[in-house]
PDB file of N, CA and C in Angstrom:
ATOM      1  N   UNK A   1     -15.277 -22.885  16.117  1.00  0.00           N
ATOM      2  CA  UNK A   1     -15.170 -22.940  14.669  1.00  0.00           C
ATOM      3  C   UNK A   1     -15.910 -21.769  14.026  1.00  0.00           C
ATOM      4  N   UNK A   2     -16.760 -21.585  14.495  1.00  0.00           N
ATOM      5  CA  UNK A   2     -17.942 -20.657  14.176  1.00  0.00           C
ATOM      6  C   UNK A   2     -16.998 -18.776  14.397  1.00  0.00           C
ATOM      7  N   UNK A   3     -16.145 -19.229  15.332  1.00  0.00           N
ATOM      8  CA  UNK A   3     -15.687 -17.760  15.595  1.00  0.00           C
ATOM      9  C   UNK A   3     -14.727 -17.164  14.718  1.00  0.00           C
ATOM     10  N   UNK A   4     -13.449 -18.731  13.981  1.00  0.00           N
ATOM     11  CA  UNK A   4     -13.312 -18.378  13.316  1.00  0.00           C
ATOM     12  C   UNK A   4     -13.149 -17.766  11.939  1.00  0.00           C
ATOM     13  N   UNK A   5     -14.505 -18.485  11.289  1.00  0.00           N
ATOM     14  CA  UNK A   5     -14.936 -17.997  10.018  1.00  0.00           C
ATOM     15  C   UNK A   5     -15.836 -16.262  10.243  1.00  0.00           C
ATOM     16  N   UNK A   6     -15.965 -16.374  11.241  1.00  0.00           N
ATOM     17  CA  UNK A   6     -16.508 -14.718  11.435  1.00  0.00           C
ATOM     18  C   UNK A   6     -15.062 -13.713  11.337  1.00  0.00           C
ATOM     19  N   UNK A   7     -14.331 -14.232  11.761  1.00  0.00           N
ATOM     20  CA  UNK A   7     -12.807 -13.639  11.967  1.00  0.00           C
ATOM     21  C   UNK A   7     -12.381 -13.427  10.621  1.00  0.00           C
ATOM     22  N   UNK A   8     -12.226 -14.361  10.130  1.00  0.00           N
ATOM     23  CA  UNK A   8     -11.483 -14.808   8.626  1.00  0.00           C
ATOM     24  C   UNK A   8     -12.557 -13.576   7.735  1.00  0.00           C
ATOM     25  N   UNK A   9     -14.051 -13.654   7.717  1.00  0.00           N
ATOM     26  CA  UNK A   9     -15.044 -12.924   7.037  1.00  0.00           C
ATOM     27  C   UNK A   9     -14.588 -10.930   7.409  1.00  0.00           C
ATOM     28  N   UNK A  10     -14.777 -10.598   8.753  1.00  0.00           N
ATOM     29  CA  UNK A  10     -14.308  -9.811   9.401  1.00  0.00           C
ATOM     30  C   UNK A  10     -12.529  -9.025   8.313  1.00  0.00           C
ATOM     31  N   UNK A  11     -11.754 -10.235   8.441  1.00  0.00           N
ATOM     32  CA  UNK A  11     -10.563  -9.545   7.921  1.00  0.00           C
ATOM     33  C   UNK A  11     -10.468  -9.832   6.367  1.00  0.00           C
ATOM     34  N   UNK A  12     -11.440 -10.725   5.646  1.00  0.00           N
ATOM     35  CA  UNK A  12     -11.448 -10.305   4.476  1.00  0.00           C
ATOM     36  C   UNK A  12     -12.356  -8.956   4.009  1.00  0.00           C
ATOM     37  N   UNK A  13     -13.267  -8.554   4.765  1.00  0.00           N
ATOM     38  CA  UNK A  13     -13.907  -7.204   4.940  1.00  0.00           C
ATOM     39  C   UNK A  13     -13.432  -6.151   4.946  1.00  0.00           C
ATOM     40  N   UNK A  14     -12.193  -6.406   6.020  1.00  0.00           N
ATOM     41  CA  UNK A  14     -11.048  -4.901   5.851  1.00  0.00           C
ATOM     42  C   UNK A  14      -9.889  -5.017   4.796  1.00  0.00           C
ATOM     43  N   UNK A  15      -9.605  -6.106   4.489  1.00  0.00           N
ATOM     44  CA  UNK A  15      -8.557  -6.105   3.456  1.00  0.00           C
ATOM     45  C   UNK A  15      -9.244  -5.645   2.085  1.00  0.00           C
ATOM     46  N   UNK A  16     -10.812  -5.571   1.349  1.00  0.00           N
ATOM     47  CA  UNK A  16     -11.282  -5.208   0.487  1.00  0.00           C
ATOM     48  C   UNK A  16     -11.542  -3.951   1.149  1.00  0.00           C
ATOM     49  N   UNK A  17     -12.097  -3.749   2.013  1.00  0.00           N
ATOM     50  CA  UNK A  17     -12.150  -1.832   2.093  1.00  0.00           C
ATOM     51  C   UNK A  17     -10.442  -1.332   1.958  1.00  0.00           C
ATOM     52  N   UNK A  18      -9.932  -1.778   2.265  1.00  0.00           N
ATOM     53  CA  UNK A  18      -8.208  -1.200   2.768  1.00  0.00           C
ATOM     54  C   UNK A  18      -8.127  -1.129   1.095  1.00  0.00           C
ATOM     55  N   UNK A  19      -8.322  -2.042   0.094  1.00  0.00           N
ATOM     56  CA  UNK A  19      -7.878  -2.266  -1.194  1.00  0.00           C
ATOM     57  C   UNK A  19      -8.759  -1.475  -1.988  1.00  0.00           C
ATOM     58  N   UNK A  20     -10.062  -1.106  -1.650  1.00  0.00           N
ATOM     59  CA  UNK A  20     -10.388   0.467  -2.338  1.00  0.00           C
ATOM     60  C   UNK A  20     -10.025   1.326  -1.867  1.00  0.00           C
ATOM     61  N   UNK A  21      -9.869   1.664  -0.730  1.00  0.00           N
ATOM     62  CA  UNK A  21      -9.329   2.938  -0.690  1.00  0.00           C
ATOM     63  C   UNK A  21      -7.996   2.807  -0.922  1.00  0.00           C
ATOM     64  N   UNK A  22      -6.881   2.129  -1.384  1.00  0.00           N
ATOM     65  CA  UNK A  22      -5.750   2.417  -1.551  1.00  0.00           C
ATOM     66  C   UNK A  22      -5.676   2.591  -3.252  1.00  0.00           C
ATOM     67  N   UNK A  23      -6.603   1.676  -3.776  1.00  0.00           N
ATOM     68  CA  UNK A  23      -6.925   1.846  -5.158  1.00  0.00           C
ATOM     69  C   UNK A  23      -7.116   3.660  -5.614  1.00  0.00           C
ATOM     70  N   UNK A  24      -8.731   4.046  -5.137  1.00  0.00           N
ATOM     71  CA  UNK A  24      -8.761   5.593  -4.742  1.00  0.00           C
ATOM     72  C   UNK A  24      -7.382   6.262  -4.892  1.00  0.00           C
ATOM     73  N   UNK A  25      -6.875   6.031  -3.632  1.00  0.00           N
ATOM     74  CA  UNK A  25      -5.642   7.216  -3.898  1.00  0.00           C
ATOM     75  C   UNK A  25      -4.539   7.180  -4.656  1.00  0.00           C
ATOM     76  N   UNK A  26      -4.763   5.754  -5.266  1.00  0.00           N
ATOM     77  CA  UNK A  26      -3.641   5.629  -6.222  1.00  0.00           C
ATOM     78  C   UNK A  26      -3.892   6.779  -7.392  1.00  0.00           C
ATOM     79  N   UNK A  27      -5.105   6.085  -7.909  1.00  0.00           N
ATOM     80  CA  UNK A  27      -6.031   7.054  -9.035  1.00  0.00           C
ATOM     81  C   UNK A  27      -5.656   8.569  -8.533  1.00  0.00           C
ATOM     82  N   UNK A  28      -5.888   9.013  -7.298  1.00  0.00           N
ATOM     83  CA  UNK A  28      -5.663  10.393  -6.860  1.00  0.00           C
ATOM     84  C   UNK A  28      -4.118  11.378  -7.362  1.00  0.00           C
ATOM     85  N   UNK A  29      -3.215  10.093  -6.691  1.00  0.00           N
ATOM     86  CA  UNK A  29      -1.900  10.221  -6.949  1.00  0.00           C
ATOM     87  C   UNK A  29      -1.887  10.468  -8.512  1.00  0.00           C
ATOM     88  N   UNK A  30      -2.124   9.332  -9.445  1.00  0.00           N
ATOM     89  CA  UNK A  30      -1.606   9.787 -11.079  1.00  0.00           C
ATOM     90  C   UNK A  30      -2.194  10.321 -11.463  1.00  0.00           C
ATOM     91  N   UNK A  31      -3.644  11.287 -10.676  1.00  0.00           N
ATOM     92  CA  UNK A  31      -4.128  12.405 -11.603  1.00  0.00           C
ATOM     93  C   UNK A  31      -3.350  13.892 -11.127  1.00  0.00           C
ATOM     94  N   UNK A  32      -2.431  13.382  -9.823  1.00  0.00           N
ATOM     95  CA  UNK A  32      -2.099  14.462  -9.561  1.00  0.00           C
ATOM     96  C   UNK A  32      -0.932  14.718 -10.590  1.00  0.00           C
ATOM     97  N   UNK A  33      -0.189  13.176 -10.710  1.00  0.00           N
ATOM     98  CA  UNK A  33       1.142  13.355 -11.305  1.00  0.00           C
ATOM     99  C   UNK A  33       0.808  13.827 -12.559  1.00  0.00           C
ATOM    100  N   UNK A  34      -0.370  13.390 -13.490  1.00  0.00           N
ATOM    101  CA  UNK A  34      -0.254  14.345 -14.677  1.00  0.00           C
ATOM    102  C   UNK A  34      -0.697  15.794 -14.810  1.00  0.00           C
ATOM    103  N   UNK A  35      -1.433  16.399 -13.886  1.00  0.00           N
ATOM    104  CA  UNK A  35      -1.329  17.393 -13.644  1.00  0.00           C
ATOM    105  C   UNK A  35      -0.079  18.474 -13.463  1.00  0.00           C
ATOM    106  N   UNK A  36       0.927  17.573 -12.600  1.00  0.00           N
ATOM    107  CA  UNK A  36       1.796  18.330 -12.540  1.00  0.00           C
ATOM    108  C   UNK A  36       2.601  18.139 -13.787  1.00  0.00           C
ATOM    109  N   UNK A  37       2.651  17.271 -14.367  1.00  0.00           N
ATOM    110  CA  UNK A  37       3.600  16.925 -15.808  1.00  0.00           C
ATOM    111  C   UNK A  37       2.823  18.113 -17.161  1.00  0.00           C
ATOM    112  N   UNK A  38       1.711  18.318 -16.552  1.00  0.00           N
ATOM    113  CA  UNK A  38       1.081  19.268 -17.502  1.00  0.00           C
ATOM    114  C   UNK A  38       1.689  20.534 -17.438  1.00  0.00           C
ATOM    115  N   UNK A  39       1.257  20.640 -16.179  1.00  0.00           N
ATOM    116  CA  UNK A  39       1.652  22.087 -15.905  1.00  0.00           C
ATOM    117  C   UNK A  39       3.152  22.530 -16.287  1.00  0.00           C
ATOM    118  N   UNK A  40       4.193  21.265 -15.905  1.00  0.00           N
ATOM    119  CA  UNK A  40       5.678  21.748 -16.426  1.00  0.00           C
ATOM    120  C   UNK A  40       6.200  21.789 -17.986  1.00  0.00           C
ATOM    121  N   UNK A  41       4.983  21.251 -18.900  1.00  0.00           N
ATOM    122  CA  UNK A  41       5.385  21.281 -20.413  1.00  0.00           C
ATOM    123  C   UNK A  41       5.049  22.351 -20.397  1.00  0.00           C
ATOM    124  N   UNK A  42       3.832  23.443 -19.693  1.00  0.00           N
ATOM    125  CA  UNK A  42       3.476  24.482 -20.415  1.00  0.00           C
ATOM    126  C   UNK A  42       4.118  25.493 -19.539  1.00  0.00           C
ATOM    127  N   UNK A  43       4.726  25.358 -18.807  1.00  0.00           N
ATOM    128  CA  UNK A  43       5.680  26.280 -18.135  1.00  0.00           C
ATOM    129  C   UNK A  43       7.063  25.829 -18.639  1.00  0.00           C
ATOM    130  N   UNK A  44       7.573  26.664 -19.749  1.00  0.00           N
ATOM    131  CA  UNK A  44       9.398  26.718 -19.798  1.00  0.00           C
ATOM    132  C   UNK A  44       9.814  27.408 -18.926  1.00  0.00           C
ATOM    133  N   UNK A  45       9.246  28.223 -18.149  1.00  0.00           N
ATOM    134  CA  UNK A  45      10.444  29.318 -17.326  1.00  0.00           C
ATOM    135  C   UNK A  45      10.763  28.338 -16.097  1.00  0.00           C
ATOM    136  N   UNK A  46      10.116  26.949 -15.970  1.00  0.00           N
ATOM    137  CA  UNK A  46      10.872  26.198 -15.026  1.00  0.00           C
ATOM    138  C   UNK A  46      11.937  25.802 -14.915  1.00  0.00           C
ATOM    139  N   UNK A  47      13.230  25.995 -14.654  1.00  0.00           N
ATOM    140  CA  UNK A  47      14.721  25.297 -14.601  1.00  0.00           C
ATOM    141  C   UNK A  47      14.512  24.034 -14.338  1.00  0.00           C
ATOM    142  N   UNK A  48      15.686  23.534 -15.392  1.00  0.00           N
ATOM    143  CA  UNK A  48      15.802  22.089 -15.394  1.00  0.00           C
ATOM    144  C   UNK A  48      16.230  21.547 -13.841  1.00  0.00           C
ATOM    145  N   UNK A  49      16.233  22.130 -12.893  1.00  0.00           N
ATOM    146  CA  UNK A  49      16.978  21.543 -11.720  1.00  0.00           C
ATOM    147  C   UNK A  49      15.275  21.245 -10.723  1.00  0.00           C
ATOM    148  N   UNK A  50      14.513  21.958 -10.927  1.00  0.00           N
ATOM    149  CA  UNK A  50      13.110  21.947 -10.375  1.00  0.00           C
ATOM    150  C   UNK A  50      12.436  20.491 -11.039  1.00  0.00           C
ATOM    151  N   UNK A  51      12.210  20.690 -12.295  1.00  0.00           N
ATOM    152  CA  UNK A  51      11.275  20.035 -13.152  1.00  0.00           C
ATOM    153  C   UNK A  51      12.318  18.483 -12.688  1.00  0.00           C
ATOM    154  N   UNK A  52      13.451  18.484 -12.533  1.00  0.00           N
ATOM    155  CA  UNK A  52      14.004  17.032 -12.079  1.00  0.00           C
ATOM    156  C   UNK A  52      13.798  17.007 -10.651  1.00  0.00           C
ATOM    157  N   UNK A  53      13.963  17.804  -9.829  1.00  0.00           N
ATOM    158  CA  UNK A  53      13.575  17.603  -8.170  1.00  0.00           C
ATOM    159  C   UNK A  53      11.903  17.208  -7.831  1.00  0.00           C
ATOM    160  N   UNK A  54      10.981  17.897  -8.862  1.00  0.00           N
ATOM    161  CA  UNK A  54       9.648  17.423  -8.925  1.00  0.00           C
ATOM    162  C   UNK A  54       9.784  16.009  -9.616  1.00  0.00           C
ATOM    163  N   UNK A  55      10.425  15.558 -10.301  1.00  0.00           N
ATOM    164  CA  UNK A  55       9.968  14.129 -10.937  1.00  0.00           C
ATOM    165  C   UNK A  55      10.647  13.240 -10.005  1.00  0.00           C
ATOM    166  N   UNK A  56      11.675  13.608  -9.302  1.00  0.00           N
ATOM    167  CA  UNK A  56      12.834  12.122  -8.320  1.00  0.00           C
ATOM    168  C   UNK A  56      11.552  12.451  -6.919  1.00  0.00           C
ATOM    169  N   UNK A  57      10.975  13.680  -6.792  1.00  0.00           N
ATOM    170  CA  UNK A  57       9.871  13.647  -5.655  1.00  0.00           C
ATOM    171  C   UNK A  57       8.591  12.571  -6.162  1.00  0.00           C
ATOM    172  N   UNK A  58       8.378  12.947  -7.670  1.00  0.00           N
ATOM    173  CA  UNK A  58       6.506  12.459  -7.917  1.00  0.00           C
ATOM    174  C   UNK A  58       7.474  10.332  -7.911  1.00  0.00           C
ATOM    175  N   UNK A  59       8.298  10.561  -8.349  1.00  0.00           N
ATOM    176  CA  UNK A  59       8.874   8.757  -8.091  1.00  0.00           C
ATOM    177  C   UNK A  59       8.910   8.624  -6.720  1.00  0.00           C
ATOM    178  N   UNK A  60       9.392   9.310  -5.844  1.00  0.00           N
ATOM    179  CA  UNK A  60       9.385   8.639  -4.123  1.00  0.00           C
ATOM    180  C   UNK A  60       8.904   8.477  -4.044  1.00  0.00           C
ATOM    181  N   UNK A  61       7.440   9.231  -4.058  1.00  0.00           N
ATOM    182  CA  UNK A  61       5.641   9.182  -3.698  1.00  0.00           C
ATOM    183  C   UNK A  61       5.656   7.666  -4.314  1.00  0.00           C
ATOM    184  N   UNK A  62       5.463   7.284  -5.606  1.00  0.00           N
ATOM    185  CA  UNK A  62       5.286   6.238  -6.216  1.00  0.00           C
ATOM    186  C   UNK A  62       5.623   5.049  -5.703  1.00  0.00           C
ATOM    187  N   UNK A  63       7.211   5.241  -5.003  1.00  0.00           N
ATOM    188  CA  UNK A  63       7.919   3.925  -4.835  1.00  0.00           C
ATOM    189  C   UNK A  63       7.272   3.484  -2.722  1.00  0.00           C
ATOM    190  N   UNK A  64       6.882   5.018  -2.365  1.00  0.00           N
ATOM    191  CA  UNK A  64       6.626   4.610  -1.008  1.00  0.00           C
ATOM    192  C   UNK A  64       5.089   4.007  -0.855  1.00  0.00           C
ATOM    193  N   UNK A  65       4.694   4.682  -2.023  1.00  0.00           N
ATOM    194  CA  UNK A  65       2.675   3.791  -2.454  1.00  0.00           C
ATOM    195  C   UNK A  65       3.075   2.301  -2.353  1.00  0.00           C
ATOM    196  N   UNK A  66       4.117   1.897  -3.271  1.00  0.00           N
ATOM    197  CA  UNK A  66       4.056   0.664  -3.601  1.00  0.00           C
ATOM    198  C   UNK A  66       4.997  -0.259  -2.273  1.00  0.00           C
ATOM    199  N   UNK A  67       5.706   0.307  -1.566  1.00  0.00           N
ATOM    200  CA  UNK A  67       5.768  -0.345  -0.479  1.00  0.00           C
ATOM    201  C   UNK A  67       5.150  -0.799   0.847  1.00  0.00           C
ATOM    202  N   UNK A  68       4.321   0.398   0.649  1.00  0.00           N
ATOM    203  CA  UNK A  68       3.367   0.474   1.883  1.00  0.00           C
ATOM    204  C   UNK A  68       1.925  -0.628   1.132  1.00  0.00           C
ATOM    205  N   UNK A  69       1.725  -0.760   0.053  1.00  0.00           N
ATOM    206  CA  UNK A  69       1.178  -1.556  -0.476  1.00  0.00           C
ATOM    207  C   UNK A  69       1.666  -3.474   0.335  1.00  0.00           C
ATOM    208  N   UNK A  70       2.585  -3.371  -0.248  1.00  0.00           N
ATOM    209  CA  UNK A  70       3.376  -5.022  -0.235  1.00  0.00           C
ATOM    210  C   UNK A  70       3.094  -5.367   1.310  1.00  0.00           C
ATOM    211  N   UNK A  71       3.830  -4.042   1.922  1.00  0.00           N
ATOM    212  CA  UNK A  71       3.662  -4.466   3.488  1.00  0.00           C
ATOM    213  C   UNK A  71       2.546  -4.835   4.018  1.00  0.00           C
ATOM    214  N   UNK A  72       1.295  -3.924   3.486  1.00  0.00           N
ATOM    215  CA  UNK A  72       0.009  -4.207   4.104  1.00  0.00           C
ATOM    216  C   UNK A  72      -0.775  -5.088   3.603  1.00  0.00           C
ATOM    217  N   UNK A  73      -0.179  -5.788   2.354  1.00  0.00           N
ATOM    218  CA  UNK A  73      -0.540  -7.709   1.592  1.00  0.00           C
ATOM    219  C   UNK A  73       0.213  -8.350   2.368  1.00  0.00           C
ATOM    220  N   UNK A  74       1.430  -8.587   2.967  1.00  0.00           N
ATOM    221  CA  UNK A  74       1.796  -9.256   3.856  1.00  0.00           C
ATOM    222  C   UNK A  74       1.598  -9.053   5.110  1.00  0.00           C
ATOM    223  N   UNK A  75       1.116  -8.521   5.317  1.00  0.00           N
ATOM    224  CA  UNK A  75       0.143  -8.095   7.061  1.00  0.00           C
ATOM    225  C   UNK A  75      -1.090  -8.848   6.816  1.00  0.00           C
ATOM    226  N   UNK A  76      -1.767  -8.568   6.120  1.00  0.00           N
ATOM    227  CA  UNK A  76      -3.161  -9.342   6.082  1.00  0.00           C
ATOM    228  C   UNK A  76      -2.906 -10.780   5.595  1.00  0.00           C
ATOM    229  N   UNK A  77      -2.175 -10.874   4.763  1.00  0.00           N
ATOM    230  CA  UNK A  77      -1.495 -12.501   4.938  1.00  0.00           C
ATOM    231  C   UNK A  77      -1.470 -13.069   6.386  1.00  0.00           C
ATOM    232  N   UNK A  78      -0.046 -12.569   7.008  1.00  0.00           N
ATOM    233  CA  UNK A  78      -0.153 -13.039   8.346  1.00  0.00           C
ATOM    234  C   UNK A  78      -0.829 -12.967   9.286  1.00  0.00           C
ATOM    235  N   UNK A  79      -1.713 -12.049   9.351  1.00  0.00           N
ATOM    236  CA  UNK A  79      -3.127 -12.079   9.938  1.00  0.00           C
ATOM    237  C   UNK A  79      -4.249 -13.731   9.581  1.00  0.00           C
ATOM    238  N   UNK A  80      -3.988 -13.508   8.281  1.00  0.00           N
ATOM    239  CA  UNK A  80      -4.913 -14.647   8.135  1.00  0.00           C
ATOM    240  C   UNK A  80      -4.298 -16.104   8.291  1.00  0.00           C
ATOM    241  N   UNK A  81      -3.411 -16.390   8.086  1.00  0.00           N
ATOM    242  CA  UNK A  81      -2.124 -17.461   8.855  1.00  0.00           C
ATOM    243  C   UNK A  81      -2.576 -17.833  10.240  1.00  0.00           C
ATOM    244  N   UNK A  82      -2.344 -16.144  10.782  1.00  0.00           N
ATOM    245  CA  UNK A  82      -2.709 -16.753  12.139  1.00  0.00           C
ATOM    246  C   UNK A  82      -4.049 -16.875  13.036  1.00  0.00           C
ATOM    247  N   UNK A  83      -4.931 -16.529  12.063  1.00  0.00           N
ATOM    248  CA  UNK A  83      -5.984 -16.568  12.454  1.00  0.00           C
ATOM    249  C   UNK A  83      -6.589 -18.202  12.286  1.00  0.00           C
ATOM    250  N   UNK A  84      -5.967 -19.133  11.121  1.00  0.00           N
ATOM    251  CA  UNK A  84      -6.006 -20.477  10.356  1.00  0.00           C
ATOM    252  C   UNK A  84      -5.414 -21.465  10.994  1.00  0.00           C
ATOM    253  N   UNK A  85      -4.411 -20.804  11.920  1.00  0.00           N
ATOM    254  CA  UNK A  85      -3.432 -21.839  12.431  1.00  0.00           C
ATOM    255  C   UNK A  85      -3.751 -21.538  14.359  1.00  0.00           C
ATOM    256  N   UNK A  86      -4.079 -21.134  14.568  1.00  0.00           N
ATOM    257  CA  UNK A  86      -3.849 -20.117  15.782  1.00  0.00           C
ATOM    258  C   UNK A  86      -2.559 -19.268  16.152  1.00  0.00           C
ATOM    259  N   UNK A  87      -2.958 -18.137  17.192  1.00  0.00           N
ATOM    260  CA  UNK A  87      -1.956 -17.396  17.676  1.00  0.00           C
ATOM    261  C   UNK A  87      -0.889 -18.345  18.344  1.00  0.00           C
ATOM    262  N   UNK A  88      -1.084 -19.541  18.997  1.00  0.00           N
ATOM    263  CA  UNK A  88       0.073 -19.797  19.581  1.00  0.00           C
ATOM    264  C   UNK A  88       0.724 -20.710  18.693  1.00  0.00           C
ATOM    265  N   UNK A  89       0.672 -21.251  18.036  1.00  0.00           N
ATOM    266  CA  UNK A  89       1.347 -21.670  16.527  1.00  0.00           C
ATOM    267  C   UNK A  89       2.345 -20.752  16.019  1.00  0.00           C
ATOM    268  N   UNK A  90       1.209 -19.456  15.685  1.00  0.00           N
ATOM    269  CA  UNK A  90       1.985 -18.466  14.859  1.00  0.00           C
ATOM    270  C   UNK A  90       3.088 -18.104  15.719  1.00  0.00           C
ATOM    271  N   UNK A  91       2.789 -17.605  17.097  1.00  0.00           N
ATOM    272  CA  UNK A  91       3.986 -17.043  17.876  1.00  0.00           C
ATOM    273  C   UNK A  91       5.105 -17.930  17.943  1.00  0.00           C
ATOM    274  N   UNK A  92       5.359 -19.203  17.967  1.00  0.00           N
ATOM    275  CA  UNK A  92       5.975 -20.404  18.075  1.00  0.00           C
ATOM    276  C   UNK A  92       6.572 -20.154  16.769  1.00  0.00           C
ATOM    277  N   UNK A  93       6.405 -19.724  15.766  1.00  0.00           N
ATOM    278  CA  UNK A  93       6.691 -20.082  14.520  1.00  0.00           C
ATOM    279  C   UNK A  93       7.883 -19.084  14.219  1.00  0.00           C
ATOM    280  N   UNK A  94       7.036 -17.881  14.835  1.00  0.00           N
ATOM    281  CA  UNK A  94       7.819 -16.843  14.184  1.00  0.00           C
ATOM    282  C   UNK A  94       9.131 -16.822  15.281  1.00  0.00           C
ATOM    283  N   UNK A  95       8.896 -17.335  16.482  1.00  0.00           N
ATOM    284  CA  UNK A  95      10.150 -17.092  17.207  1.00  0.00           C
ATOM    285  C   UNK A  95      11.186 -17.569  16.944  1.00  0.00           C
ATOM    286  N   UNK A  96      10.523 -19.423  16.076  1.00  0.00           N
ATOM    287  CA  UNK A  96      11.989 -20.208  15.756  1.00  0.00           C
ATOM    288  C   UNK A  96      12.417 -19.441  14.210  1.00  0.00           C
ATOM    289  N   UNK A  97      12.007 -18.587  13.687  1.00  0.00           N
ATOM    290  CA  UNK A  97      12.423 -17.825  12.564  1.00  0.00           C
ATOM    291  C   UNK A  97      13.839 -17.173  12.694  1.00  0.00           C
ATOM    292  N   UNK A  98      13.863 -16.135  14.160  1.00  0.00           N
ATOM    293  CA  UNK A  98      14.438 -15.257  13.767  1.00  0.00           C
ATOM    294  C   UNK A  98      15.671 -16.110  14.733  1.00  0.00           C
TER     295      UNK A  98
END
């Protein structure tokens, strides 16, 4: 019992470090994106075909942050599932899933 509240403590430990530093680079990311949104108001000699290939790029960045986000809340979810239930539960579980 004892091992697994060290476990459970343990992976709520990395899921709050994992959640500042993803916080961090978020902040990193939209200071980059207004930077670059700066820089293209005060540059006109940019063609409209750039200034749109930089914004459908600064959105991928955005949309792959926020997936890699979800995935790694549902990883530490099922981590903690199976840490609550045990591994051979969980494995049992997920096999009659698929």
């Amino acid at each position: 019992m004892q091992t697994e509240e060290i476990t459970k403590q343990i992976i709520s430990y990395q899921k709050a470090a994992f959640d500042s530093g993803f916080s961090a680079m978020v902040m990193l990311q939209e200071q980059t994106t207004q930077a670059v949104d700066n820089m293209l108001k005060q540059s006109p000699w940019i063609p409209v075909q750039s200034r749109t290939a930089i914004s459908e790029w600064s959105n991928m960045c955005k949309k792959g942050t926020q997936d890699f986000k979800e995935a790694a809340d549902q990883n530490y979810a099922k981590l903690a599932e199976m840490v609550s239930t045990g591994v051979s539960n969980f494995t049992t579980k997920e096999k009659t899933k698929k």
